[in-house]
Protein backbone atom coordinates (compact mmCIF):
# COMPACT_ATOMS: atom_id res chain seq x y z
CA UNK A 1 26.82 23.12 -22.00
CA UNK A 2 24.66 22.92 -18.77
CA UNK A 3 22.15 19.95 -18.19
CA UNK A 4 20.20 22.15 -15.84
CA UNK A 5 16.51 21.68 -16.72
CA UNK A 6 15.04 24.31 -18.96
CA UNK A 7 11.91 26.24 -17.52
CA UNK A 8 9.00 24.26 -17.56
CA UNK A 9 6.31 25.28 -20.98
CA UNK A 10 2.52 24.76 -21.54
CA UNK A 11 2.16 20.62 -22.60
CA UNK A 12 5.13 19.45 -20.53
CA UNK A 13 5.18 16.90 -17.62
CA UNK A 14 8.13 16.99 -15.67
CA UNK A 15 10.17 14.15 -17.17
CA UNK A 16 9.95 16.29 -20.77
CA UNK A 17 12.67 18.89 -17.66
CA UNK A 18 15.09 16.10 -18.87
CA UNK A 19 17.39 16.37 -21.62
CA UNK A 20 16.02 14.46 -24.49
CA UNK A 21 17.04 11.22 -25.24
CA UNK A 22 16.22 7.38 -26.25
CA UNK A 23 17.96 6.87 -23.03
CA UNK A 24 16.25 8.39 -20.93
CA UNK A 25 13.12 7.76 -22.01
CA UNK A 26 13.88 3.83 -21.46
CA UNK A 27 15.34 4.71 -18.38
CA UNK A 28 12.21 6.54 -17.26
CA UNK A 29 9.72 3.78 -18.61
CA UNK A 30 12.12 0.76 -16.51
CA UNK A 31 12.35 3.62 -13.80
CA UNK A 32 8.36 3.33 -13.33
CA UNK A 33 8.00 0.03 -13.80
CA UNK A 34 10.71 -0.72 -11.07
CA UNK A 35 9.25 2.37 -8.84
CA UNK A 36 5.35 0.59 -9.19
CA UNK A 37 6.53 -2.93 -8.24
CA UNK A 38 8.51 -1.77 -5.50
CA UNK A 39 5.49 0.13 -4.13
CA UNK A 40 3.66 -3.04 -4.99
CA UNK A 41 5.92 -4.87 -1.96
CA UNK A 42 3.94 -2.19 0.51
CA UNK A 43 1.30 -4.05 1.21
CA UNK A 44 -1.65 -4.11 4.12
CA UNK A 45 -4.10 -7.21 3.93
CA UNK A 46 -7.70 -6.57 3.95
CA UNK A 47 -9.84 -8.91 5.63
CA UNK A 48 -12.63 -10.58 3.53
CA UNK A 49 -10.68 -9.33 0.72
CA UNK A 50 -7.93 -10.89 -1.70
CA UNK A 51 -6.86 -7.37 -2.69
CA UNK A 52 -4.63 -5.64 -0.43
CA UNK A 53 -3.90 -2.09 0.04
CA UNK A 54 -0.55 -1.10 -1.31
CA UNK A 55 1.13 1.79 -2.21
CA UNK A 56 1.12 0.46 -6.58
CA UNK A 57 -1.98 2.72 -6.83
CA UNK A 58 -0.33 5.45 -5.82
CA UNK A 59 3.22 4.80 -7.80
CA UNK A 60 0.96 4.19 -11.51
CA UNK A 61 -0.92 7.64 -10.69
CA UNK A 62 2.21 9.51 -10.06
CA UNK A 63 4.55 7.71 -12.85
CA UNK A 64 1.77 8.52 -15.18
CA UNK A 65 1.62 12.07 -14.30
CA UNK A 66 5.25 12.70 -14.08
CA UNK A 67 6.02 10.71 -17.28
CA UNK A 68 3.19 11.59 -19.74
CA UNK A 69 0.56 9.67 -21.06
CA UNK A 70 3.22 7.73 -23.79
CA UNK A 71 6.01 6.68 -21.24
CA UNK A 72 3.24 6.11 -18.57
CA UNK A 73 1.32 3.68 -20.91
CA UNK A 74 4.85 1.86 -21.79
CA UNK A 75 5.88 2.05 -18.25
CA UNK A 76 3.15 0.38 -17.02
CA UNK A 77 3.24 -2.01 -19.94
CA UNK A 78 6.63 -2.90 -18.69
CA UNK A 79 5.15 -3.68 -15.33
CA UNK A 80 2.05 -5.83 -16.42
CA UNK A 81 4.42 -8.17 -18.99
CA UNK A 82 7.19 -8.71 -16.57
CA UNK A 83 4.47 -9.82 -13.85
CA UNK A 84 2.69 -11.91 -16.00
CA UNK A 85 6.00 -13.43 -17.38
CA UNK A 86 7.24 -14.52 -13.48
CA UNK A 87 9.19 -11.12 -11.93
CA UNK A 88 7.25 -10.94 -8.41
CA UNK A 89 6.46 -7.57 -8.09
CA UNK A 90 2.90 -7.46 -8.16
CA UNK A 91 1.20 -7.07 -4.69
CA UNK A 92 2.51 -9.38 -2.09
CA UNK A 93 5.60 -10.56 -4.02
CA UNK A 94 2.61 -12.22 -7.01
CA UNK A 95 3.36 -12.67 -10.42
CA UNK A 96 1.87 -14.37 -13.40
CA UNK A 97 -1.63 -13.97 -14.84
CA UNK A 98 -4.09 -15.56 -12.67
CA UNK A 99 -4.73 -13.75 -9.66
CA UNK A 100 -7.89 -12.17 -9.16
CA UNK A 101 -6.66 -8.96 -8.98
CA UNK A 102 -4.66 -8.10 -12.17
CA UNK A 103 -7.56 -6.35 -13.38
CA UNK A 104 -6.87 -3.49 -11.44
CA UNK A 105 -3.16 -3.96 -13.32
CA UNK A 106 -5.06 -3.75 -16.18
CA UNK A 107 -6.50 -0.68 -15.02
CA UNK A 108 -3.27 0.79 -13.83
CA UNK A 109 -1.76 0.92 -17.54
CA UNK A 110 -5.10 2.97 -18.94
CA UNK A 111 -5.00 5.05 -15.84
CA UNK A 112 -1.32 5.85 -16.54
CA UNK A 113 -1.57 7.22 -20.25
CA UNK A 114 -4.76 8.96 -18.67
CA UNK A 115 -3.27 10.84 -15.81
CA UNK A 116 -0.23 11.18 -18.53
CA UNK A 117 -2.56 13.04 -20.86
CA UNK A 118 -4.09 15.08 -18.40
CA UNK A 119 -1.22 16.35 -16.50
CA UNK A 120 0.59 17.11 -20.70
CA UNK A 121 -2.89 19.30 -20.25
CA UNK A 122 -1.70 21.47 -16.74
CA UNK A 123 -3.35 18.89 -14.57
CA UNK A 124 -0.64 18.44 -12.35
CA UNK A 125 -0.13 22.02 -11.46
CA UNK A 126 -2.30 22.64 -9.10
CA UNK A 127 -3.61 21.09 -5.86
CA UNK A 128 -7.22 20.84 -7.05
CA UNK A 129 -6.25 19.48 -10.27
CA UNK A 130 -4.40 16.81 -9.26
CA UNK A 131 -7.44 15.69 -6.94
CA UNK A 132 -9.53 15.79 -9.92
CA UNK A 133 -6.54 14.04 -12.40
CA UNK A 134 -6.25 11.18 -9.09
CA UNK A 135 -10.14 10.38 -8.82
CA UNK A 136 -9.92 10.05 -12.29
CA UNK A 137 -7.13 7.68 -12.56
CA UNK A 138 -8.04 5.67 -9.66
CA UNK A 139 -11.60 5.43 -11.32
CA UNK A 140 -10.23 4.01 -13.85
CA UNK A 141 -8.46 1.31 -12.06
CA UNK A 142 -11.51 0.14 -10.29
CA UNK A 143 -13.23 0.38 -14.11
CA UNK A 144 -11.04 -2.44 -14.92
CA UNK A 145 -10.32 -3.94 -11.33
CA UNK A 146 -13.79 -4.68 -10.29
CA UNK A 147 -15.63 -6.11 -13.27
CA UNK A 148 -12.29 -8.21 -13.43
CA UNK A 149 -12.65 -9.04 -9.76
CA UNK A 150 -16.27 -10.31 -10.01
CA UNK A 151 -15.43 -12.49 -12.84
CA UNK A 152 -12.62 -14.24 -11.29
CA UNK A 153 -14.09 -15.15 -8.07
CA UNK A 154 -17.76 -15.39 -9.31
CA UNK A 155 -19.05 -12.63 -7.48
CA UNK A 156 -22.22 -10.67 -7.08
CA UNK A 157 -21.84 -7.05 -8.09
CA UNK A 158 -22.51 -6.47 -4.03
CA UNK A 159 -19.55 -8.47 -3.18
CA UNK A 160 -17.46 -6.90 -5.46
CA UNK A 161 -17.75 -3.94 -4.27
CA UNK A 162 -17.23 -4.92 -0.70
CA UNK A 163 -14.40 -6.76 -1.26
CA UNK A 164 -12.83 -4.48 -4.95
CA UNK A 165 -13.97 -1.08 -3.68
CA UNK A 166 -14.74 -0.15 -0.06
CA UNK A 167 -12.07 -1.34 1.91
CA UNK A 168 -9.56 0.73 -0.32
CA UNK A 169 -11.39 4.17 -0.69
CA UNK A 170 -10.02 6.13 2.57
CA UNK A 171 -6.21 5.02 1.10
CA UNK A 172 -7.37 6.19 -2.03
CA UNK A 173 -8.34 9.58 -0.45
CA UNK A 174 -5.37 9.61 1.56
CA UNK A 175 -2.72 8.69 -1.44
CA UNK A 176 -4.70 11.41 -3.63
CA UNK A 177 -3.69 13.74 -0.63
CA UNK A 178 0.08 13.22 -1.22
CA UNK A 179 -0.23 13.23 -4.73
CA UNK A 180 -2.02 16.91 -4.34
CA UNK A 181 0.79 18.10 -2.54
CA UNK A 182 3.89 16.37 -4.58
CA UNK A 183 3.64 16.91 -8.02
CA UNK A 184 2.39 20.78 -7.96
CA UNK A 185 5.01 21.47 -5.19
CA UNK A 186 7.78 20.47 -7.56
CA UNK A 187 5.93 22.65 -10.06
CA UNK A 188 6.26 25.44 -8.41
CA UNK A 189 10.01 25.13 -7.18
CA UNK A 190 10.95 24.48 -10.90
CA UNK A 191 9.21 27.53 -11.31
CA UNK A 192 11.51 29.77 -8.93
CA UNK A 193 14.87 28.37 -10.34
């Protein structure tokens, strides 16, 4: 019996390649968890703000889209929980539930079962799709993020979005840009196996 990955069908994302298991889906929903908090530890500090740039953003988008919208969702799950519980793996080695920022972690689990959903849907196939599936996603992080944000620090919508949305929207650009080119890339060499 060969484990090779069968040929990828209409409605997949690529962890569906996988044989199908209880196992592996755990193992893929810890897998993304542990992949987003690791990317968490990437961090860049942005003056005037208390949100950094990190590379989470870019780990929730592509565990979402590689994992579908219902291992995405728990996936991120996972994540928000075990930060909130004490495991430092939000940005900057933070955990618990009173920084400023965990409504953009809030943000991250509805833009995973989003991207999830959309890429189920063929979104992930293509370059331009994935742009579209990525401002989407990350639009929905700042949805949650910013309003989040303002009411933490008591902050004028203004200052929210100089210190929740500016500074960050050239990495989002740029992390959009990788995800273009990695998930339809894979696509298309599971394609020529």
């Amino acid at each position: 019996m060969s484990t090779a990955a069968a040929p990828a069908r209409s409605g997949q994302v690529l962890a569906d390649l996988l044989p199908a298991s209880r196992v592996r889906d755990a193992a893929l929903v810890v897998g993304g968890a542990v992949l987003t908090g690791v990317a968490a530890q990437i961090a860049v500090p942005v003056p005037g703000s208390p949100v950094p740039v990190t590379g989470q953003t870019f780990a929730v988008l592509l565990v979402g889209s590689a994992l579908g919208a219902r291992r995405g969702l728990l996936s991120m799950v996972v994540y928000l929980l075990a930060g909130m519980a004490g495991m430092p793996w939000f940005a900057e080695g933070a955990s618990g539930a009173a920084a400023p920022s965990l409504g953009y972690v809030f943000g991250m689990v509805a833009a995973s079962a989003m991207v999830g959903a959309l890429a189920r849907r063929g979104a992930d196939r293509t370059p331009l799709r994935m742009a579209g599936t990525m401002l989407l996603g990350s639009a929905a992080i700042y949805a949650l993020g910013l309003p989040y944000l303002s009411f933490a620090l008591d902050l004028s919508a203004s200052a929210t979005i100089a210190a929740g949305l500016t500074p960050f929207l050239l990495g989002d650009v740029l992390k959009a840009a990788l995800a273009m080119g990695v998930l339809p890339t894979v696509w298309k060499l599971l394609e020529r196996r």
